[in-house]
N, C-alpha and C. Protein backbone atom coordinates (compact mmCIF):
# COMPACT_ATOMS: atom_id res chain seq x y z
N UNK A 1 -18.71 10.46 87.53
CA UNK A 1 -18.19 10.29 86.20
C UNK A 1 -16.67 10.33 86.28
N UNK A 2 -16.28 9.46 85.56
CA UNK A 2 -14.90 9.44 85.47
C UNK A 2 -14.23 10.34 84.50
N UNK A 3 -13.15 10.84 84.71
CA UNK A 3 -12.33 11.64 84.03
C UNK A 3 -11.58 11.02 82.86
N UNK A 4 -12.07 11.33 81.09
CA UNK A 4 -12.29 11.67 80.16
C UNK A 4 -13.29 10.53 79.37
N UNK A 5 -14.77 11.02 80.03
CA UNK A 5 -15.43 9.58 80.21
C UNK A 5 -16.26 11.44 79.38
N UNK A 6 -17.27 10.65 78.49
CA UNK A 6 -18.16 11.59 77.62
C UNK A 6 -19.56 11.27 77.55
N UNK A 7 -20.12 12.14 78.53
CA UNK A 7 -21.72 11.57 78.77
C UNK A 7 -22.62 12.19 77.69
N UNK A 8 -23.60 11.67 77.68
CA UNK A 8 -24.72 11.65 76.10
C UNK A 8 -24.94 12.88 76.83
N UNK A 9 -25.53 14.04 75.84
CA UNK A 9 -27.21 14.82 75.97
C UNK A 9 -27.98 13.78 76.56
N UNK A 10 -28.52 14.88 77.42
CA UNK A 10 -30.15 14.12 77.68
C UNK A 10 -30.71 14.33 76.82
N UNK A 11 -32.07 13.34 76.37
CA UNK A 11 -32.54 13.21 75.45
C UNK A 11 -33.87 14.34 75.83
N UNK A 12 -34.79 14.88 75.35
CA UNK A 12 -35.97 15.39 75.41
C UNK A 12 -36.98 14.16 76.22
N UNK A 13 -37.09 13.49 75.83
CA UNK A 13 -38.11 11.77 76.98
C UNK A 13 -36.80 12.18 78.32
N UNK A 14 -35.84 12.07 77.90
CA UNK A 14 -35.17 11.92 79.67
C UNK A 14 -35.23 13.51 80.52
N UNK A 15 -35.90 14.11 80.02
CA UNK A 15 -35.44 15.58 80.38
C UNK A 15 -36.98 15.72 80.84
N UNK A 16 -38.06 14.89 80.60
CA UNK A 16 -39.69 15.14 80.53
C UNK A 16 -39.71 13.84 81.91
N UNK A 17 -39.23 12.58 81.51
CA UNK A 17 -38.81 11.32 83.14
C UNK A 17 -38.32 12.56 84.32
N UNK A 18 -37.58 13.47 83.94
CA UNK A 18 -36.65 13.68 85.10
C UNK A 18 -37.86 14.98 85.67
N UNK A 19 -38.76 15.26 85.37
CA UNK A 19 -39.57 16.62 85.91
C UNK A 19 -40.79 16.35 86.24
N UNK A 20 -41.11 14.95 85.17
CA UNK A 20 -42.58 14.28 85.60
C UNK A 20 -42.18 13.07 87.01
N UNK A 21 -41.09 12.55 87.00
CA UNK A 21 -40.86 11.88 87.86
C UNK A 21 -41.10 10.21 86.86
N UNK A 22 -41.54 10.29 85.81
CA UNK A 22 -41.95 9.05 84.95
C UNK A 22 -41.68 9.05 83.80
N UNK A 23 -42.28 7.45 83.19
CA UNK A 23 -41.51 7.52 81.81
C UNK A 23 -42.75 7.31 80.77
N UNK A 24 -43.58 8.28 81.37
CA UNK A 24 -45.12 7.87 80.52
C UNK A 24 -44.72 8.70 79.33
N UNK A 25 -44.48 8.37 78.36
CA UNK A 25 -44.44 8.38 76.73
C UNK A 25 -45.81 9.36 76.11
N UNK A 26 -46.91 9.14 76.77
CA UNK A 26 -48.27 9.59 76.42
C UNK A 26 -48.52 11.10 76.80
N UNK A 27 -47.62 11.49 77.25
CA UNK A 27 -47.15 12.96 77.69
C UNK A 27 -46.22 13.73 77.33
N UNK A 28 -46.66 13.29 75.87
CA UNK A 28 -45.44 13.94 74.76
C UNK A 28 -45.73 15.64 74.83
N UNK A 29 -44.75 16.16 73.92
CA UNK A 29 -44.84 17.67 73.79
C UNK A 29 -46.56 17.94 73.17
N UNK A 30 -46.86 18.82 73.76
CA UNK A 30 -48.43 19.32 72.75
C UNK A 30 -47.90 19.63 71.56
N UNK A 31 -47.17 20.14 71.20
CA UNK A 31 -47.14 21.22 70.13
C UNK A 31 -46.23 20.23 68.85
N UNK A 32 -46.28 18.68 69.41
CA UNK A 32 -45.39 17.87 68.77
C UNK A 32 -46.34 17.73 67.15
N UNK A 33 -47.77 16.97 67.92
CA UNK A 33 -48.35 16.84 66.35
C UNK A 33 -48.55 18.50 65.31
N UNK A 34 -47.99 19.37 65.85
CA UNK A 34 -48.11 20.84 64.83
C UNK A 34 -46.98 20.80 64.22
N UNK A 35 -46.00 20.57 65.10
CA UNK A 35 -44.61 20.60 64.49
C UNK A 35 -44.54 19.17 63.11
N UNK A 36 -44.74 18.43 63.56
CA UNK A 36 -44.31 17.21 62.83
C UNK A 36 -46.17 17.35 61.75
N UNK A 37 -46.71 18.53 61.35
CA UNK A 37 -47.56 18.40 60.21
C UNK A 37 -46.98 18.58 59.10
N UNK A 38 -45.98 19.24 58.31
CA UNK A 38 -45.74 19.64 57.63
C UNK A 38 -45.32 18.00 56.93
N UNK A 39 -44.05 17.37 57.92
CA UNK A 39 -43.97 15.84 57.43
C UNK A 39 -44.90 14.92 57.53
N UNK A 40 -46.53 15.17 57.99
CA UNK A 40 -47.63 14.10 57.63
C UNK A 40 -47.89 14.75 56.20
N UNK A 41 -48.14 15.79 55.83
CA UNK A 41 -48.39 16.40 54.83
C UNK A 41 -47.93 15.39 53.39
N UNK A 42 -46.26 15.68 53.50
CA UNK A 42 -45.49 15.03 53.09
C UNK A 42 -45.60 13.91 52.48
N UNK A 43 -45.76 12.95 53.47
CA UNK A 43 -46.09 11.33 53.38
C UNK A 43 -46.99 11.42 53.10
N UNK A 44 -48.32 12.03 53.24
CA UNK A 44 -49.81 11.85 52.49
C UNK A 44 -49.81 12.71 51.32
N UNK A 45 -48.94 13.54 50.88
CA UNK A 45 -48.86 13.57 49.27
C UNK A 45 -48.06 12.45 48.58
N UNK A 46 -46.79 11.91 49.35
CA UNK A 46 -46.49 11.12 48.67
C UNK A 46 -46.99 9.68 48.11
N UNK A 47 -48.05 9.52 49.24
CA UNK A 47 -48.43 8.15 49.29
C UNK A 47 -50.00 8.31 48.22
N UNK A 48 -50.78 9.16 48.27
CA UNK A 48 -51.33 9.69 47.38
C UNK A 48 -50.92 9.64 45.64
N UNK A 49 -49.54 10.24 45.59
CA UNK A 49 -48.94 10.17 44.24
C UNK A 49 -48.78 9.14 43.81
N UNK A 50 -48.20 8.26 44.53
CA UNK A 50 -47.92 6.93 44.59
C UNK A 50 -49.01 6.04 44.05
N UNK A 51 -49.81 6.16 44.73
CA UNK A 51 -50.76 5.29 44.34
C UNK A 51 -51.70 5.39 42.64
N UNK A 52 -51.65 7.32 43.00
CA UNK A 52 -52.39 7.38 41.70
C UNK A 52 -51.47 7.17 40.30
N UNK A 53 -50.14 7.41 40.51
CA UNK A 53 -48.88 6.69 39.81
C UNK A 53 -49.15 5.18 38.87
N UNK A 54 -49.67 4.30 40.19
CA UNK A 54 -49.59 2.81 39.98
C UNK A 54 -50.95 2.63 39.17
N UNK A 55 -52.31 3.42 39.95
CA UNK A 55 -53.42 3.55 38.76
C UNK A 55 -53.20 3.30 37.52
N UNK A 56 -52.62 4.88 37.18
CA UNK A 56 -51.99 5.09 35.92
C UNK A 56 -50.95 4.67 35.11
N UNK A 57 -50.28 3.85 35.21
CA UNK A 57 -49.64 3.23 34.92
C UNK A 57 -50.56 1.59 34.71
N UNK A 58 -50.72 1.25 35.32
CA UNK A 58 -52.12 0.06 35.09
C UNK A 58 -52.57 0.52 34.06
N UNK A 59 -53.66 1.27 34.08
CA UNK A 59 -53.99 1.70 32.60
C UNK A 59 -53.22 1.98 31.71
N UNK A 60 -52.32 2.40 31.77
CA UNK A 60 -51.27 2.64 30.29
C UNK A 60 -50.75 1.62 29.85
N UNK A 61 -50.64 1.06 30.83
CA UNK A 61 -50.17 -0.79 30.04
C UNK A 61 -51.34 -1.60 29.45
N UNK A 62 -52.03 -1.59 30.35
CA UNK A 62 -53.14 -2.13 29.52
C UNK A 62 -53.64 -1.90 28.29
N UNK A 63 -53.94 -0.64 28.02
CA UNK A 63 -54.23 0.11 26.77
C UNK A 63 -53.79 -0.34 25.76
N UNK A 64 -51.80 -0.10 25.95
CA UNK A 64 -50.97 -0.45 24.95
C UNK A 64 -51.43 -1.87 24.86
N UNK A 65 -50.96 -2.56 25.81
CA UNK A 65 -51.21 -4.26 25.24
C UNK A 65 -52.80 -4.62 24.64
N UNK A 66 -53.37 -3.79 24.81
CA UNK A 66 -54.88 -3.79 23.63
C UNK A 66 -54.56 -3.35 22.24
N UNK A 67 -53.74 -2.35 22.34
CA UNK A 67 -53.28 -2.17 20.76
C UNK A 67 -52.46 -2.96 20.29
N UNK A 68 -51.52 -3.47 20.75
CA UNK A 68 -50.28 -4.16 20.28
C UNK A 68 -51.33 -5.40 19.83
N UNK A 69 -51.82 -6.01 21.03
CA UNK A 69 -52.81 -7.54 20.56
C UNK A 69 -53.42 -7.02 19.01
N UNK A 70 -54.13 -6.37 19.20
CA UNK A 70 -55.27 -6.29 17.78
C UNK A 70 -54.11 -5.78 16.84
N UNK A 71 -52.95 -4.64 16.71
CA UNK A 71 -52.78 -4.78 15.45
C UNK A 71 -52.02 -5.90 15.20
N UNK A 72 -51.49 -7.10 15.99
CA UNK A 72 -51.23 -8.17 15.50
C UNK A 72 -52.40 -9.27 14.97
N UNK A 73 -53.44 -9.03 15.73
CA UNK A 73 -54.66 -10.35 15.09
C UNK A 73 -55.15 -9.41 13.83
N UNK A 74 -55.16 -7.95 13.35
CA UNK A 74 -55.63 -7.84 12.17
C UNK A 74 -54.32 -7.92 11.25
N UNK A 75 -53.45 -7.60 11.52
CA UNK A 75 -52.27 -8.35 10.25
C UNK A 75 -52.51 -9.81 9.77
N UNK A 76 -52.93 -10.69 11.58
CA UNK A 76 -52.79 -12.18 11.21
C UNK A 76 -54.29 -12.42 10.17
N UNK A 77 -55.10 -11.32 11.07
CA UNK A 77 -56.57 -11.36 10.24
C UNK A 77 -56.41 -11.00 8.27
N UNK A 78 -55.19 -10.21 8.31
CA UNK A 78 -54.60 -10.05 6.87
C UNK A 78 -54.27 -11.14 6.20
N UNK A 79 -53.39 -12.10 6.43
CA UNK A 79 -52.79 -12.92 6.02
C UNK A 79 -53.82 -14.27 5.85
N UNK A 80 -54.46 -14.18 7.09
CA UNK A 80 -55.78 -15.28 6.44
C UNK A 80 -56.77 -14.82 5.73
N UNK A 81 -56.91 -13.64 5.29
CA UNK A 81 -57.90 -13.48 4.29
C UNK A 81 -56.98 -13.72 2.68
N UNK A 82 -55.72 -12.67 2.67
CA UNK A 82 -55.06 -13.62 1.43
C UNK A 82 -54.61 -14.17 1.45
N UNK A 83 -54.55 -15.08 2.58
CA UNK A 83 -54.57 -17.27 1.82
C UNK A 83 -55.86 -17.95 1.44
N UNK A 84 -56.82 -17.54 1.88
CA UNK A 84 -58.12 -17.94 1.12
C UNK A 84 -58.18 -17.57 0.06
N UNK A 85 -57.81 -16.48 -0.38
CA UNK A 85 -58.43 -15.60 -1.63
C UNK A 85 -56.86 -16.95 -2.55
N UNK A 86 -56.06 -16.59 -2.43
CA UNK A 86 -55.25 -17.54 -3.28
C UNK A 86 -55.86 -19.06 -3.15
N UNK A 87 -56.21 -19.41 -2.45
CA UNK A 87 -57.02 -21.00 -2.00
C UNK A 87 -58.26 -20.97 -3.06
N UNK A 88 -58.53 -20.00 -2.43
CA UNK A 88 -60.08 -19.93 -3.91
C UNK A 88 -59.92 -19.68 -5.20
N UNK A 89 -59.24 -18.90 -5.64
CA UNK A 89 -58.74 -18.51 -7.01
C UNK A 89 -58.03 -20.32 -7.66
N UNK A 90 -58.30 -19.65 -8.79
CA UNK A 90 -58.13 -20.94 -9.53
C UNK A 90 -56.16 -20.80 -10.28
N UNK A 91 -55.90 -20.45 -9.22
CA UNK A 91 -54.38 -20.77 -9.16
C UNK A 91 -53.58 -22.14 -9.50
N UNK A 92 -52.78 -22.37 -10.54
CA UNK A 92 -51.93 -23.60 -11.10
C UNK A 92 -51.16 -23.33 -10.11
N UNK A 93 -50.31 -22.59 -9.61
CA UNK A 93 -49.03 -22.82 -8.89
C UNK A 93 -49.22 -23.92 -7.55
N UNK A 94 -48.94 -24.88 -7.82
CA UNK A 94 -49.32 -25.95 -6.66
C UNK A 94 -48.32 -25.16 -5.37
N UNK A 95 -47.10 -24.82 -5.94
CA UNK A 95 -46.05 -24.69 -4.47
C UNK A 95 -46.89 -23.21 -3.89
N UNK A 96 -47.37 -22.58 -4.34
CA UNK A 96 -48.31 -21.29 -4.01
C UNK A 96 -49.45 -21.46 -2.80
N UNK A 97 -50.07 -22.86 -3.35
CA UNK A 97 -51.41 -23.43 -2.60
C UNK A 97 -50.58 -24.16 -1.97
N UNK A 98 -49.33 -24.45 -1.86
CA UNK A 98 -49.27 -25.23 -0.58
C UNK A 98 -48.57 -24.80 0.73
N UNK A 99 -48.12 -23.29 0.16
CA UNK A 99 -47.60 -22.51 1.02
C UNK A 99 -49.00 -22.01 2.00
N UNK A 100 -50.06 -21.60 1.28
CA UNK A 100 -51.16 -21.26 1.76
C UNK A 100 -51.96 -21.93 2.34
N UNK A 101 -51.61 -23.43 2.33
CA UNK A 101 -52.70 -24.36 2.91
C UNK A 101 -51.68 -24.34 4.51
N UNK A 102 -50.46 -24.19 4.72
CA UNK A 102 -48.98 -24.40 5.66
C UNK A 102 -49.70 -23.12 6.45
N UNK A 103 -49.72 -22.11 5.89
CA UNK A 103 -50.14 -20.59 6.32
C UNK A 103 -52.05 -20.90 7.26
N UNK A 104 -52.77 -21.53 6.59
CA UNK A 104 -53.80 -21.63 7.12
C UNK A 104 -53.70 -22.44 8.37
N UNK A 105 -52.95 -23.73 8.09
CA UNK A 105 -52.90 -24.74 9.40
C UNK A 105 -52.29 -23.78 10.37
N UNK A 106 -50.91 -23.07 10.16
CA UNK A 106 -50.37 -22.42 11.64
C UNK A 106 -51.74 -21.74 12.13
N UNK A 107 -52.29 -20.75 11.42
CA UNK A 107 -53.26 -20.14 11.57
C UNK A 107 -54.44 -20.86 12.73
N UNK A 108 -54.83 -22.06 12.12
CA UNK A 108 -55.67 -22.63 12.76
C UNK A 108 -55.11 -23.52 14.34
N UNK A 109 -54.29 -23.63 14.30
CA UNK A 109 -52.99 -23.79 15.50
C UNK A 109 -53.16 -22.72 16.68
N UNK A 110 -53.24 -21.60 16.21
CA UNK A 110 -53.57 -20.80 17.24
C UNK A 110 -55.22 -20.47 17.99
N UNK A 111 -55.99 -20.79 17.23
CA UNK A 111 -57.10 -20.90 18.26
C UNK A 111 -57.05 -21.15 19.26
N UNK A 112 -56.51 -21.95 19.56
CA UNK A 112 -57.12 -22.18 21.05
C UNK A 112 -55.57 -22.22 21.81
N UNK A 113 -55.27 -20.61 21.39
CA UNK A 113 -54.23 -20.14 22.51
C UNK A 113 -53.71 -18.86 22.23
N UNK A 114 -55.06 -18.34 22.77
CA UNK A 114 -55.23 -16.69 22.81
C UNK A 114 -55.31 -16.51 23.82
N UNK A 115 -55.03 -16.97 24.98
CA UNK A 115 -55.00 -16.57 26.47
C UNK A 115 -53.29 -15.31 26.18
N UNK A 116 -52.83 -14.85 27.91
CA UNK A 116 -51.85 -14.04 27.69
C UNK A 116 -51.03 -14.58 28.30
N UNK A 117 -50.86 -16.02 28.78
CA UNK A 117 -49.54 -16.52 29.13
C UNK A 117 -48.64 -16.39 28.25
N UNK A 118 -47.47 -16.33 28.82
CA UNK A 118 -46.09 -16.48 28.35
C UNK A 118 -45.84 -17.06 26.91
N UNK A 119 -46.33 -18.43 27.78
CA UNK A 119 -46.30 -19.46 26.38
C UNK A 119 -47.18 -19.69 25.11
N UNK A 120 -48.26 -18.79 25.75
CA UNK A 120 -49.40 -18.58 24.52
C UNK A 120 -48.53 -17.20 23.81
N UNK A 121 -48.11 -16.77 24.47
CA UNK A 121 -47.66 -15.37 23.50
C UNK A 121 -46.47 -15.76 22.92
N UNK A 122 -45.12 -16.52 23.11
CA UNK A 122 -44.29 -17.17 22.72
C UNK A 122 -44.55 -17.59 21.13
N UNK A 123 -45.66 -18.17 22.02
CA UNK A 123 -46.31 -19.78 20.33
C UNK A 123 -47.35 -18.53 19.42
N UNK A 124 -47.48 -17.02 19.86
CA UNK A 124 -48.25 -16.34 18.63
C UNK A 124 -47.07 -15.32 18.16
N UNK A 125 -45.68 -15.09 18.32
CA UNK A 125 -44.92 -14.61 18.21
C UNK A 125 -44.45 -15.49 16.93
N UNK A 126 -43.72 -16.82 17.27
CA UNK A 126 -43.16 -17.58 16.67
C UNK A 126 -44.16 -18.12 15.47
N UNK A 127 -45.74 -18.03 15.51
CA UNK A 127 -46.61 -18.59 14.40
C UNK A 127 -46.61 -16.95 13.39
N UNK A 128 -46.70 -15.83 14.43
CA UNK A 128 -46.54 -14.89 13.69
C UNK A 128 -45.23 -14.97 12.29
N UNK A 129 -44.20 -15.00 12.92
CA UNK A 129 -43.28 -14.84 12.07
C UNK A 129 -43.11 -16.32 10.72
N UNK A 130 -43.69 -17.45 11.06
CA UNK A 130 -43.91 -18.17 10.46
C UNK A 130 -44.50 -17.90 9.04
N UNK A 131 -45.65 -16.95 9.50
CA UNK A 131 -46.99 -16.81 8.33
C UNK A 131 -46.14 -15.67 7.66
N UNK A 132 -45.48 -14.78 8.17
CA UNK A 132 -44.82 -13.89 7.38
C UNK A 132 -43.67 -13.72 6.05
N UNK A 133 -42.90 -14.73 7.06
CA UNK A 133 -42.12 -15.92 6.25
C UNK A 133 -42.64 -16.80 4.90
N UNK A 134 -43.27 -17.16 4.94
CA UNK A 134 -44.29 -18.06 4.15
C UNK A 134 -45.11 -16.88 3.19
N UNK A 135 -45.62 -15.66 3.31
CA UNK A 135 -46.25 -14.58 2.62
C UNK A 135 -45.16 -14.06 1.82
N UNK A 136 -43.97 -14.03 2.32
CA UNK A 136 -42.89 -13.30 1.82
C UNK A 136 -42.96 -14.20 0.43
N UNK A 137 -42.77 -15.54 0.98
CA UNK A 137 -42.65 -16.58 -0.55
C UNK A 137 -43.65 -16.66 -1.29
N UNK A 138 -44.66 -16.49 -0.68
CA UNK A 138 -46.00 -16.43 -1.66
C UNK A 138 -46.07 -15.39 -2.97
N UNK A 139 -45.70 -14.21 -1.72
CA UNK A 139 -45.48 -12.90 -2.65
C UNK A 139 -44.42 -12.95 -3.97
N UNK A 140 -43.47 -13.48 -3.34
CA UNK A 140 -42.01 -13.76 -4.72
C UNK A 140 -42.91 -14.98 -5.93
N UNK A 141 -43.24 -15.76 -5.44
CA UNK A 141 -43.62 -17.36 -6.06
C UNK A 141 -44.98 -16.26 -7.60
N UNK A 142 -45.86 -15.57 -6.90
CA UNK A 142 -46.76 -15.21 -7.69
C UNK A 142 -46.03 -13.53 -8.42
N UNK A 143 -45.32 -13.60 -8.28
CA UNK A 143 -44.78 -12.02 -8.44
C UNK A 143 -45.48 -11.02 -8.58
N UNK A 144 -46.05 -11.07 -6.86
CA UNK A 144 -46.99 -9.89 -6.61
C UNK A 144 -45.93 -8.53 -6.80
N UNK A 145 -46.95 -7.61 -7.17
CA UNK A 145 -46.29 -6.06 -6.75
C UNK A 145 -46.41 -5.48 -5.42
N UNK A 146 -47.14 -6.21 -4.33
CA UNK A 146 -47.02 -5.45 -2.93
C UNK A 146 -46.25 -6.34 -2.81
N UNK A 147 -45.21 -5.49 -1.89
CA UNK A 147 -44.42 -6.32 -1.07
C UNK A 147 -44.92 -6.56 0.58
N UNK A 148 -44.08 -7.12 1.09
CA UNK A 148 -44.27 -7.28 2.62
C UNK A 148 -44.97 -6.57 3.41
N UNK A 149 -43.96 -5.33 3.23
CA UNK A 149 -43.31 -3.99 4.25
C UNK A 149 -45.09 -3.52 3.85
N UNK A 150 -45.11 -3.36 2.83
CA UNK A 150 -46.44 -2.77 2.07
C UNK A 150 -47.67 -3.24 3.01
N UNK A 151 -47.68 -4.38 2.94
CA UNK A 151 -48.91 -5.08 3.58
C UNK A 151 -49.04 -4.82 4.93
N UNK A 152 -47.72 -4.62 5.70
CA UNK A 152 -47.75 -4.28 7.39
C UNK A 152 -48.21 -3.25 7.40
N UNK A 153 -48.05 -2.04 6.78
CA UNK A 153 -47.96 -0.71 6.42
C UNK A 153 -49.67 -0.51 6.23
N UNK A 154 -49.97 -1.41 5.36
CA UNK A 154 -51.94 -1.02 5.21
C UNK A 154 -51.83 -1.32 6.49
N UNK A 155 -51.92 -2.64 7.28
CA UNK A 155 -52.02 -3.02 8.32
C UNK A 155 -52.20 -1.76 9.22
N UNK A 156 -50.90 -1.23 9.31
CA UNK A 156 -50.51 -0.33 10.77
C UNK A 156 -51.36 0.98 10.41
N UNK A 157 -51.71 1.08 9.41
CA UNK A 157 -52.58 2.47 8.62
C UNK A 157 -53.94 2.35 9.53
N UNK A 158 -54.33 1.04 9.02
CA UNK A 158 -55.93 0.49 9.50
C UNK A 158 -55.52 0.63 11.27
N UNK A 159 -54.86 -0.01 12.26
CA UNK A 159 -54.66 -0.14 13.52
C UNK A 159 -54.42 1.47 14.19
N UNK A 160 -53.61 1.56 13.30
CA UNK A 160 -52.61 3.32 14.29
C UNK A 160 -51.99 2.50 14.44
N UNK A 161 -50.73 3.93 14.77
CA UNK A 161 -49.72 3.27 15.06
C UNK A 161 -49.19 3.82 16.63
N UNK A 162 -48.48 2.96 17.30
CA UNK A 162 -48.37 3.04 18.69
C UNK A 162 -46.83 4.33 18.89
N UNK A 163 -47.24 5.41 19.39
CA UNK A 163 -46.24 6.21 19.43
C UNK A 163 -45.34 5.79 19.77
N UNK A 164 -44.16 6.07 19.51
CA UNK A 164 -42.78 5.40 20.35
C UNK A 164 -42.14 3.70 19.99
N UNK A 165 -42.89 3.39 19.38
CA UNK A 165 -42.65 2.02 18.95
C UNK A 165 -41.79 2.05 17.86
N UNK A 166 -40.86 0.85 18.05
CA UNK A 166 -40.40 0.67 16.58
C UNK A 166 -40.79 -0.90 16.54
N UNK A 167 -41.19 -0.84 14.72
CA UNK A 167 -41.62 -1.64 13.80
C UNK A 167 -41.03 -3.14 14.40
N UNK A 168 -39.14 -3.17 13.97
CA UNK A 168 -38.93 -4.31 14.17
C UNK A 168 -38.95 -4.74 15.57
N UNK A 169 -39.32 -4.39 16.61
CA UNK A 169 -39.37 -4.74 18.03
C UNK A 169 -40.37 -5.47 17.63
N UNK A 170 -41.57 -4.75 17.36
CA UNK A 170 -42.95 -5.43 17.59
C UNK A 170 -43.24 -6.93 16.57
N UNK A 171 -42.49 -6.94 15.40
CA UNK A 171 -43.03 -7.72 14.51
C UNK A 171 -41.56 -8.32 13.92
């Protein structure tokens, strides 16, 4: 060795080569897998947590997006029952029935796109707020005494309501 030249530690493998005469690896310390339990321990609680984490969480999303879906199809289920009931009633206000006949077609628009793509949820977002829009005028046009807010409100009464949520996010 040369002078101010800085040689490694031997390593524990070079210190086990230099007494066995070899570099067989498979002749580790005994007492290695006791020592290193505490960190299998470790990793098999964590990986354990982990997983049952992702379980649970699976289910909690799911759940919610079961509630969120239905109390939106029974609001929408709201709004098509009073546009019929105004459709049937022997109502003069033509601009009334024709808000309600506008309200039924979006309505009927969405059948056949109740899947949970993107774009199916997009196009029940945007028909949502449509029919609401259109109820709002219905409501002014006949000068109902429930208002809007009122009608979401039976709505969210009948559904529950989703802890932690706020109103205008969802609707």
């Amino acid at each position: 060795m040369l002078e101010g030249e800085v040689s490694e530690a031997p390593s524990k493998a070079m210190i086990r080569m230099e007494r066995t005469g070899s570099n067989n690896s498979s002749m580790d310390d005994p007492f290695e897998s006791v020592l290193s339990l505490e960190q299998q321990f470790y990793q098999d609680g964590y990986n354990e947590g982990y997983q049952k984490g992702v379980e649970s969480h699976f289910k909690e999303g799911k759940e919610y997006g079961v509630q969120t879906g239905f109390q939106k199809f029974v609001f929408l289920g709201f709004i098509q029952g009073f546009t019929k009931n105004i459709l049937a009633s022997d109502q003069e206000n033509v601009k009334v029935k024709e808000n309600a006949l506008q309200i039924q077609s979006i309505l009927e628009s969405l059948q056949d796109h109740t899947s949970n793509s993107d774009a199916d949820q997009e196009l029940l977002e945007s028909a949502l707020k449509k029919c609401r829009n259109k109820l709002r005028v219905i409501c002014n046009q006949l000068q109902h005494k429930t208002s809007l807010n009122q009608m979401e409100n039976l709505c969210l009464d009948i559904t529950g309501k989703i802890p932690g949520e706020i109103l205008e996010d969802t609707w």
